[in-house]
PDB file of N, CA and C in Angstrom:
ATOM      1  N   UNK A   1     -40.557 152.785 120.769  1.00  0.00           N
ATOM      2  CA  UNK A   1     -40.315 153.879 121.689  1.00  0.00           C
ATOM      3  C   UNK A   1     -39.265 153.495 122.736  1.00  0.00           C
ATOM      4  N   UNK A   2     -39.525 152.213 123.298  1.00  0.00           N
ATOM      5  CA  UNK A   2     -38.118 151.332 124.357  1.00  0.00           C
ATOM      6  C   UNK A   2     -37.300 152.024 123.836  1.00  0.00           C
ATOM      7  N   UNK A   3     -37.028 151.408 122.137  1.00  0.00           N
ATOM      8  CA  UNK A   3     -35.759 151.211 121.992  1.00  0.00           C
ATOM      9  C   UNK A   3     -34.820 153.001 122.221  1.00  0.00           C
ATOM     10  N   UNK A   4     -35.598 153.878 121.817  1.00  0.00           N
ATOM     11  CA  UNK A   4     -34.634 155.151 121.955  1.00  0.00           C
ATOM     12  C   UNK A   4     -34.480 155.387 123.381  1.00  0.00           C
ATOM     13  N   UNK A   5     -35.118 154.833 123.634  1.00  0.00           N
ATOM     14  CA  UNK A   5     -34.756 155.084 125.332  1.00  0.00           C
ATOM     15  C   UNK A   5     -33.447 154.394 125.926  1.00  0.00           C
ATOM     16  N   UNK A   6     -33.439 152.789 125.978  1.00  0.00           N
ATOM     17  CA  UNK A   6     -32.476 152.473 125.938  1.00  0.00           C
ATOM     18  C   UNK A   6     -31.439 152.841 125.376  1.00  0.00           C
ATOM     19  N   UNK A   7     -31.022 153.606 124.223  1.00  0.00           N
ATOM     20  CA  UNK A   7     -30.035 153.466 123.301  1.00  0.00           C
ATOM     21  C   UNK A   7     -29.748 154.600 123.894  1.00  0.00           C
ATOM     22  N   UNK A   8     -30.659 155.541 124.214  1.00  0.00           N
ATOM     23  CA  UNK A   8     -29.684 157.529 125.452  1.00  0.00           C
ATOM     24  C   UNK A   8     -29.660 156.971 126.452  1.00  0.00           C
ATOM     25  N   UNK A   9     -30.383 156.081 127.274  1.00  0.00           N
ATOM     26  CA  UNK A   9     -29.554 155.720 128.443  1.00  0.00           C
ATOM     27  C   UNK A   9     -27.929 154.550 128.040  1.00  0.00           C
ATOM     28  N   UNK A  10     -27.987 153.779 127.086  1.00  0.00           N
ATOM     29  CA  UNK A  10     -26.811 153.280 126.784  1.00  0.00           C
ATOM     30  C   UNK A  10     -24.814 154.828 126.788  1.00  0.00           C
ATOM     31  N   UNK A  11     -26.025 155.471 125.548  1.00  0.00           N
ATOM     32  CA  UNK A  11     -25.342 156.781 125.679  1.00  0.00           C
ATOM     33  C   UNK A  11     -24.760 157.371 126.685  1.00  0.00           C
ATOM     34  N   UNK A  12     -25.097 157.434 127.503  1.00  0.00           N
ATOM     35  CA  UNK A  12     -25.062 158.344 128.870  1.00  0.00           C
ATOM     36  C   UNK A  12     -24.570 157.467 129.427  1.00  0.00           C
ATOM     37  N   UNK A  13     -24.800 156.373 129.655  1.00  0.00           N
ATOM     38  CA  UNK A  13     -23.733 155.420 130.573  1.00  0.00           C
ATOM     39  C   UNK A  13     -22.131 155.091 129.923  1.00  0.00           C
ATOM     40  N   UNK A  14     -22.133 155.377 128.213  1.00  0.00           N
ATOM     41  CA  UNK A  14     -20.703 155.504 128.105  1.00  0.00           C
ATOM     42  C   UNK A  14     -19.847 156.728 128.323  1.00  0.00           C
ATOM     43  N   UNK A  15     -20.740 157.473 128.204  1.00  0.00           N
ATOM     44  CA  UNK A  15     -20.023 158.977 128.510  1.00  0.00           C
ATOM     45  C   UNK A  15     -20.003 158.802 129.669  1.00  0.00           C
ATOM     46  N   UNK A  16     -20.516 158.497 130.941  1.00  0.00           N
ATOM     47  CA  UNK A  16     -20.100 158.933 132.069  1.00  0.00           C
ATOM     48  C   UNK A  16     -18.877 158.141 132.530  1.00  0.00           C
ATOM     49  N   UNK A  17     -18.537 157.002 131.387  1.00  0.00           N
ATOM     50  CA  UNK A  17     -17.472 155.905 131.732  1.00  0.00           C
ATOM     51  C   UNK A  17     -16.396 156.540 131.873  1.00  0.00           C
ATOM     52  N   UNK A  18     -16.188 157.797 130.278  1.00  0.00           N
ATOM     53  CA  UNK A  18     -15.095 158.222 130.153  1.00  0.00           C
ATOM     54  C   UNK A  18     -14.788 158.983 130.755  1.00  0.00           C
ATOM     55  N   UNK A  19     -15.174 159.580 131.665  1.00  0.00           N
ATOM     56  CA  UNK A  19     -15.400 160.965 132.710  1.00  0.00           C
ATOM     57  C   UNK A  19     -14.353 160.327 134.118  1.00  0.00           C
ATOM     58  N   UNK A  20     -13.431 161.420 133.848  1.00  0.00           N
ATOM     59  CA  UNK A  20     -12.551 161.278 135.110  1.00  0.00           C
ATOM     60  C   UNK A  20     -12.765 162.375 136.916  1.00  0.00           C
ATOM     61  N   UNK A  21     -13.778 163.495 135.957  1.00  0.00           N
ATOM     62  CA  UNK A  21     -13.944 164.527 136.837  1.00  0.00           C
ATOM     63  C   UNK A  21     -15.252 164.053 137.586  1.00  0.00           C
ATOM     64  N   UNK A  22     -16.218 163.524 137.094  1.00  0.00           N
ATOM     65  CA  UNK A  22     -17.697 163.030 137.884  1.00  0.00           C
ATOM     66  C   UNK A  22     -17.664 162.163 138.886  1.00  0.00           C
ATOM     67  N   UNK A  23     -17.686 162.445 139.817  1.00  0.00           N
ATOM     68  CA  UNK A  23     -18.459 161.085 140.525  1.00  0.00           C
ATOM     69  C   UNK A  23     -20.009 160.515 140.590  1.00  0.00           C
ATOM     70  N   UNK A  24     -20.286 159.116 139.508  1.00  0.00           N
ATOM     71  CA  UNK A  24     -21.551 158.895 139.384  1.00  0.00           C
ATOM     72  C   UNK A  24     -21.735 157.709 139.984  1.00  0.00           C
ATOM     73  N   UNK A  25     -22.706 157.270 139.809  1.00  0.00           N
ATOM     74  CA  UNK A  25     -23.389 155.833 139.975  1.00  0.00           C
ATOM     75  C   UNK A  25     -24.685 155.962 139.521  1.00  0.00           C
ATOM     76  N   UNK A  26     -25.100 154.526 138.244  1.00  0.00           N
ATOM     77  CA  UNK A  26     -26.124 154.375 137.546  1.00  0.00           C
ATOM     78  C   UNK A  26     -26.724 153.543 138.679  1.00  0.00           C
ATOM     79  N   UNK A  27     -28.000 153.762 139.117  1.00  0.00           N
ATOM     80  CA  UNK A  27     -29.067 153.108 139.772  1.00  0.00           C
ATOM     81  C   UNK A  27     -30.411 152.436 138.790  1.00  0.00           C
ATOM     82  N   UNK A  28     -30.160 150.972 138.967  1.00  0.00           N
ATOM     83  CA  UNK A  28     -30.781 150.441 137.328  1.00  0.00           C
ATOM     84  C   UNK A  28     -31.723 149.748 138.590  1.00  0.00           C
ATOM     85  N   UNK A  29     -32.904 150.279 138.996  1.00  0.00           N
ATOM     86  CA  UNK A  29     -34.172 149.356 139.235  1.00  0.00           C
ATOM     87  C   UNK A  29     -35.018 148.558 138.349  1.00  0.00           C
ATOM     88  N   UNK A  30     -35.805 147.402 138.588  1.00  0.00           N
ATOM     89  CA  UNK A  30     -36.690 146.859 137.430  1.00  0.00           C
ATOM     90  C   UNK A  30     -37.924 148.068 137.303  1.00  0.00           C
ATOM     91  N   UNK A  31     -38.734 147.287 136.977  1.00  0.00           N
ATOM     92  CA  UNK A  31     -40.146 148.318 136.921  1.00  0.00           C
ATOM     93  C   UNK A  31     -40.478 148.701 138.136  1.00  0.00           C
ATOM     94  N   UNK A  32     -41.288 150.283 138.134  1.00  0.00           N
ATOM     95  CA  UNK A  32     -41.326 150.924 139.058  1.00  0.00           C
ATOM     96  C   UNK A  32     -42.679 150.916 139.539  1.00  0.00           C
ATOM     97  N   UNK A  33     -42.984 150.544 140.573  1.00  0.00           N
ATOM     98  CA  UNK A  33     -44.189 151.021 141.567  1.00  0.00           C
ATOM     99  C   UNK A  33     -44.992 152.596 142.225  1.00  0.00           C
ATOM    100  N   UNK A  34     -45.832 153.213 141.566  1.00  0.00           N
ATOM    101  CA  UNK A  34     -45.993 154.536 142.845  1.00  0.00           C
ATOM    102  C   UNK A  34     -46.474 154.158 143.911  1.00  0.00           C
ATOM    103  N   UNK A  35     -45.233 154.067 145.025  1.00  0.00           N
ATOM    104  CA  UNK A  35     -45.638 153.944 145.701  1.00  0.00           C
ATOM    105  C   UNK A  35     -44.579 154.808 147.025  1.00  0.00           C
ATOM    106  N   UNK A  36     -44.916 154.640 147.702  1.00  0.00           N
ATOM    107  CA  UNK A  36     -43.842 155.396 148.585  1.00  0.00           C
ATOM    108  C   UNK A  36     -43.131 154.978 149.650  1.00  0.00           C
ATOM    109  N   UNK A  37     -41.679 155.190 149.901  1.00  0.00           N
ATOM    110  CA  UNK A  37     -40.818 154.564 150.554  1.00  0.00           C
ATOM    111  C   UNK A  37     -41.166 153.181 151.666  1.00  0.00           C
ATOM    112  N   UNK A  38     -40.808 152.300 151.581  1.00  0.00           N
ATOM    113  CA  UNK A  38     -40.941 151.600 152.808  1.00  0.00           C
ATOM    114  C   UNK A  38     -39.883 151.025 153.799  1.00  0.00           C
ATOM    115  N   UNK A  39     -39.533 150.222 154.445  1.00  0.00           N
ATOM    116  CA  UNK A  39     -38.542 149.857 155.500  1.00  0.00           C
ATOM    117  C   UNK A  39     -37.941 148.450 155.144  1.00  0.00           C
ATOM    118  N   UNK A  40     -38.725 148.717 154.014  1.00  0.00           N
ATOM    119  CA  UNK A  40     -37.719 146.911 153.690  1.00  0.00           C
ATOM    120  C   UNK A  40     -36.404 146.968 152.651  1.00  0.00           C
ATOM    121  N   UNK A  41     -35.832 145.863 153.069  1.00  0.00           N
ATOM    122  CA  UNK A  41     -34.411 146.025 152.600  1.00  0.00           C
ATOM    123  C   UNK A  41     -34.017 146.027 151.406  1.00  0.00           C
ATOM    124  N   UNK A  42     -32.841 146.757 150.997  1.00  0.00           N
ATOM    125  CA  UNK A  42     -32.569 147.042 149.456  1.00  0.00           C
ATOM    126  C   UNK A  42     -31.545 145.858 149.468  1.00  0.00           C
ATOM    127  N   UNK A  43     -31.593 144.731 148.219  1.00  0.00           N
ATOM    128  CA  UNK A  43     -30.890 144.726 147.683  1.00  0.00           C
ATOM    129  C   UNK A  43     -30.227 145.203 146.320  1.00  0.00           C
ATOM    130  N   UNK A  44     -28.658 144.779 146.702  1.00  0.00           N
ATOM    131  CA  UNK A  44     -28.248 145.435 145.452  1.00  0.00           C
ATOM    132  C   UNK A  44     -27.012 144.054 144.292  1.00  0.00           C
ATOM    133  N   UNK A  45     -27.065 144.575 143.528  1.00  0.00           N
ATOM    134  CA  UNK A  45     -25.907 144.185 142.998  1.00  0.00           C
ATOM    135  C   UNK A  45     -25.637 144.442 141.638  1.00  0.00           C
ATOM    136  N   UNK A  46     -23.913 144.036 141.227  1.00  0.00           N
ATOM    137  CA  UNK A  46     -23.407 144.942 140.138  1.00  0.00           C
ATOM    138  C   UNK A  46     -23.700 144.750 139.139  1.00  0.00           C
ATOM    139  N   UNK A  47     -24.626 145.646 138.042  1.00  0.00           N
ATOM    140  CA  UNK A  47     -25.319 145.003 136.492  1.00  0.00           C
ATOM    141  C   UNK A  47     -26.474 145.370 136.717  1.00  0.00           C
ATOM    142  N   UNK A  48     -27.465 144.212 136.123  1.00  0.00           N
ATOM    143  CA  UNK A  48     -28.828 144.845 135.294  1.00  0.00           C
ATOM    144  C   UNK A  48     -29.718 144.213 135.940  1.00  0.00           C
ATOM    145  N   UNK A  49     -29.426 143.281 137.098  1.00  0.00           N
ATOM    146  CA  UNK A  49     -30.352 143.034 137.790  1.00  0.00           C
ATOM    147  C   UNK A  49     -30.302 142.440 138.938  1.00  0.00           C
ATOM    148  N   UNK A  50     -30.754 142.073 140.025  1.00  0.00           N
ATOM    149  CA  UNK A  50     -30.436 141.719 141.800  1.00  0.00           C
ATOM    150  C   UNK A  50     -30.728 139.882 141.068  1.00  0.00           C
ATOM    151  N   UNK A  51     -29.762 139.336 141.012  1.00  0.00           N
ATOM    152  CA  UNK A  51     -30.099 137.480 140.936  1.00  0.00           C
ATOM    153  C   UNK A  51     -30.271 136.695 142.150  1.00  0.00           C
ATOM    154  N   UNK A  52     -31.095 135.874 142.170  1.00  0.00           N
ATOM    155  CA  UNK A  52     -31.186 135.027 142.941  1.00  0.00           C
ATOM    156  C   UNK A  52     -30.470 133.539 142.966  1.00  0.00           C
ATOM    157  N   UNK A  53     -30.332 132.709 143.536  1.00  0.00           N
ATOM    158  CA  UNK A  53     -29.667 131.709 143.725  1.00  0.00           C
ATOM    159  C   UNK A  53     -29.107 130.944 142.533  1.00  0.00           C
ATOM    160  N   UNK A  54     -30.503 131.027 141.821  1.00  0.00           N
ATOM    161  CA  UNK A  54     -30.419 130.353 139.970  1.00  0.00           C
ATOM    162  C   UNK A  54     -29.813 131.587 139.306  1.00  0.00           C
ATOM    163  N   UNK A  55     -29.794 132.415 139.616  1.00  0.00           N
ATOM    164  CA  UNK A  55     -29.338 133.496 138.818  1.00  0.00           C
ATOM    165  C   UNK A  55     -30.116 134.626 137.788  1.00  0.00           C
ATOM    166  N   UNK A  56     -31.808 134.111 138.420  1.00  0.00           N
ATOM    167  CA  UNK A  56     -32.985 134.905 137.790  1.00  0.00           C
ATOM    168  C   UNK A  56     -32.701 135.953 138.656  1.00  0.00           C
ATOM    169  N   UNK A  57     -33.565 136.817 138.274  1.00  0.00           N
ATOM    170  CA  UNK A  57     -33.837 138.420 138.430  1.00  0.00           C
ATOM    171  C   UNK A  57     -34.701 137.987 139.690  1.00  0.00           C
ATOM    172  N   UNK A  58     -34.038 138.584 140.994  1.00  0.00           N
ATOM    173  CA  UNK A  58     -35.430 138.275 142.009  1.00  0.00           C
ATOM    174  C   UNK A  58     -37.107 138.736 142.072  1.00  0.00           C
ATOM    175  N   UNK A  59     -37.336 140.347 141.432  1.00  0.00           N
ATOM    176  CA  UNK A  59     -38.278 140.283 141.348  1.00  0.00           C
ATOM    177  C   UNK A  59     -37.902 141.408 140.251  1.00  0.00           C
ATOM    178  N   UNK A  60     -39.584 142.269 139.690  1.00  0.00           N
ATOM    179  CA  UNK A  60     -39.306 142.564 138.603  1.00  0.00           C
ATOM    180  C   UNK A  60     -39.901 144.296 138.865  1.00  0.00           C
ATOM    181  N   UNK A  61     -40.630 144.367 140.355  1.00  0.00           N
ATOM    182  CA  UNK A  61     -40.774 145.810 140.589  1.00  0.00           C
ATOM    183  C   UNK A  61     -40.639 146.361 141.848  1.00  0.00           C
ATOM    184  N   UNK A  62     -40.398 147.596 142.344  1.00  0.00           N
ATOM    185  CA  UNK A  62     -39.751 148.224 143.329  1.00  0.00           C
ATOM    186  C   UNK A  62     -40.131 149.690 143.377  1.00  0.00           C
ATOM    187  N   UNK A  63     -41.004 150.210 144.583  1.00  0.00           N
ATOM    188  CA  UNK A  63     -41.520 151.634 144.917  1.00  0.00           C
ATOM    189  C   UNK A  63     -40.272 152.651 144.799  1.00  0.00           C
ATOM    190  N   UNK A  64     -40.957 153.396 144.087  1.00  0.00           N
ATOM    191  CA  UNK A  64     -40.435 154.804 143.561  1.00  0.00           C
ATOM    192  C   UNK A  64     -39.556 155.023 144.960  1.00  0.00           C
ATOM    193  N   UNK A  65     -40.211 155.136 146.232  1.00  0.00           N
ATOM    194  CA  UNK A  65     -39.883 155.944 147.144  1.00  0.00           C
ATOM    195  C   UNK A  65     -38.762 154.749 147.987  1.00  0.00           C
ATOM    196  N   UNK A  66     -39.032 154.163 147.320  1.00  0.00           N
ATOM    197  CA  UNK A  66     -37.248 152.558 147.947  1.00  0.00           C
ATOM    198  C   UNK A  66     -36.148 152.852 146.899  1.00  0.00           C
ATOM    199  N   UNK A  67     -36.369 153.456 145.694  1.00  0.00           N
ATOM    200  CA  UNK A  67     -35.030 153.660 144.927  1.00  0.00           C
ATOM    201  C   UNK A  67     -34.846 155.125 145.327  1.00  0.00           C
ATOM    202  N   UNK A  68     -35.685 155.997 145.474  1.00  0.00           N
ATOM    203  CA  UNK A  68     -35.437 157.572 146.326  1.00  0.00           C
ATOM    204  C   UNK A  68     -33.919 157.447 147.639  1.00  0.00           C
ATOM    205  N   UNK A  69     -34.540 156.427 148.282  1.00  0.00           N
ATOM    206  CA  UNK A  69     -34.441 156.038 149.812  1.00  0.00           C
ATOM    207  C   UNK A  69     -33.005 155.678 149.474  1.00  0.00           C
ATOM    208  N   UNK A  70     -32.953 154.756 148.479  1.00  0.00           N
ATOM    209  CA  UNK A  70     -31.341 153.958 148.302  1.00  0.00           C
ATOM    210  C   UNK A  70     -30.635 155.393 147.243  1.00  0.00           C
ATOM    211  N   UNK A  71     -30.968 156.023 146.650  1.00  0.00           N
ATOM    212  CA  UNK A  71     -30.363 156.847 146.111  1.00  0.00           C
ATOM    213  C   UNK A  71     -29.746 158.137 147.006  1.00  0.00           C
ATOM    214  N   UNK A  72     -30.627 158.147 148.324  1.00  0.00           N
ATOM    215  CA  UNK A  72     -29.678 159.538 149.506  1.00  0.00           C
ATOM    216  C   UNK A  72     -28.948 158.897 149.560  1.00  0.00           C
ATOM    217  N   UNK A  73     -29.006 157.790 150.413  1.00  0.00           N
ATOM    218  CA  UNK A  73     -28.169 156.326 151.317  1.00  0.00           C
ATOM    219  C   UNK A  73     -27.064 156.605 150.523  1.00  0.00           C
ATOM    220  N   UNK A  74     -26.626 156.709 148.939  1.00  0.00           N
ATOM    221  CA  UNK A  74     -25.245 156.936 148.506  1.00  0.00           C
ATOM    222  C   UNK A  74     -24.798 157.831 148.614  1.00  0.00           C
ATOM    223  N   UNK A  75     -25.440 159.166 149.113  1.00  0.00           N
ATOM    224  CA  UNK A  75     -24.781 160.689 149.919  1.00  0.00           C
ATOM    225  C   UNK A  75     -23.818 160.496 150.982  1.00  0.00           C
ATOM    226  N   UNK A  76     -23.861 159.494 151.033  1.00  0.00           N
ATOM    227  CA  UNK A  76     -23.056 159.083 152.393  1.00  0.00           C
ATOM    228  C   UNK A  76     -21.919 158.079 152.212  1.00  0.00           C
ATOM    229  N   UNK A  77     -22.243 157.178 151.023  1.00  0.00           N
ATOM    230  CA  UNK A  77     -21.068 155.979 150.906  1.00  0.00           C
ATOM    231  C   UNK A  77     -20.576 156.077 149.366  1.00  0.00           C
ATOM    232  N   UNK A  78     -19.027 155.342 149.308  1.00  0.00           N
ATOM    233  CA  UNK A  78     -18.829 155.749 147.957  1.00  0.00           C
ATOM    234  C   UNK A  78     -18.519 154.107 147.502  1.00  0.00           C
ATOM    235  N   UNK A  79     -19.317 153.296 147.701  1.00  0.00           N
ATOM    236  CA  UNK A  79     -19.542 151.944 148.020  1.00  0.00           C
ATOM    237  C   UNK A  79     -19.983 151.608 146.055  1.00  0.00           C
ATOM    238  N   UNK A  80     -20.760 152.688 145.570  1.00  0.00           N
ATOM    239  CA  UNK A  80     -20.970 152.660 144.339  1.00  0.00           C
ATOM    240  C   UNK A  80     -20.819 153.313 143.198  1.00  0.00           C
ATOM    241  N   UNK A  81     -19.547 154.198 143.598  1.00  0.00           N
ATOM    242  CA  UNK A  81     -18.976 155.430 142.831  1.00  0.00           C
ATOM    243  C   UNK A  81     -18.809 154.616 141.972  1.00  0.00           C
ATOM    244  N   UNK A  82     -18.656 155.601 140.668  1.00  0.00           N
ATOM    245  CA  UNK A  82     -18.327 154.381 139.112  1.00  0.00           C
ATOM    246  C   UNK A  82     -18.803 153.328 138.816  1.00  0.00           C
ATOM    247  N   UNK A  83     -20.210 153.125 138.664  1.00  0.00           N
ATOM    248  CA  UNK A  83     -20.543 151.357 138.976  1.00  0.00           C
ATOM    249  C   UNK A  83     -21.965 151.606 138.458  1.00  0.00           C
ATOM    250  N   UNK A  84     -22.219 151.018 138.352  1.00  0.00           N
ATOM    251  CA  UNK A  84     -23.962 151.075 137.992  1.00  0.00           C
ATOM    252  C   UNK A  84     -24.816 149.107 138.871  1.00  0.00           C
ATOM    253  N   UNK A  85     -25.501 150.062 139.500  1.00  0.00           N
ATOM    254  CA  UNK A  85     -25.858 149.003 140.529  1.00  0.00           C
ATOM    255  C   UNK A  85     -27.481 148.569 140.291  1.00  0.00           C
ATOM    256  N   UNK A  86     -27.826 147.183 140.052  1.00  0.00           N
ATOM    257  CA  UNK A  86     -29.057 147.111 140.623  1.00  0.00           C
ATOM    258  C   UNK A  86     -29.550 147.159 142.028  1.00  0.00           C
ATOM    259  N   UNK A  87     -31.078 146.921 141.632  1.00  0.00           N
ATOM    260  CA  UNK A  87     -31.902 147.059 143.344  1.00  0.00           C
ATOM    261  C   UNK A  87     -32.915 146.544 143.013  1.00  0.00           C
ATOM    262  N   UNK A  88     -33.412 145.900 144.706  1.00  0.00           N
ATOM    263  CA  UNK A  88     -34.751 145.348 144.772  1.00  0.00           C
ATOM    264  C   UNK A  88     -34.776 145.087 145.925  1.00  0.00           C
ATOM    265  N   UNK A  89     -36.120 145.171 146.819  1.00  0.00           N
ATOM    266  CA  UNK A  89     -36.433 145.516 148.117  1.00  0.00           C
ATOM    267  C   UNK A  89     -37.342 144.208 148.172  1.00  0.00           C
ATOM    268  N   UNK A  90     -36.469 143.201 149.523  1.00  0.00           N
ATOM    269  CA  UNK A  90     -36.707 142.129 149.873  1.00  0.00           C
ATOM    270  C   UNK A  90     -38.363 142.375 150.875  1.00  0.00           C
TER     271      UNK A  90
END
């Protein structure tokens, strides 16, 4: 079942490559938490996952309502236009 999932989100991330008229940004969190927004800090960075010093994945889940929170936050900046960004809330 993953796998078709991955393979339309693969989809959809090449089509939006070729797209000159969109302005997007893929927001790739690890596994998701219900939970709801909190005040702690997003990190981010460019790819499939936030690395830490060694270059592991810092952690592996993050509240629904912290990728909500970082997803307005780009209403405002174009810091991640065209890009597909991870996240994870320190």
């Amino acid at each position: 079942m993953i796998r078709s999932v991955l393979n339309d989100m693969y989809e959809m991330e090449t089509f939006l490559k070729k797209t000159d008229d969109i302005n997007w940004t893929v927001v790739r969190p690890p596994g998701l938490k219900n939970e709801p927004a909190t005040t702690k800090e997003v990190l981010t960075h460019e790819g499939y996952f936030v690395p830490d010093s060694s270059g592991n994945p810092i952690g592996n889940t993050v509240a629904r309502g912290d990728v909500a929170r970082f997803m307005l936050s780009l209403l405002d900046s174009n810091t991640w236009i065209k890009k597909g960004v991870a996240i994870i809330t320190q």
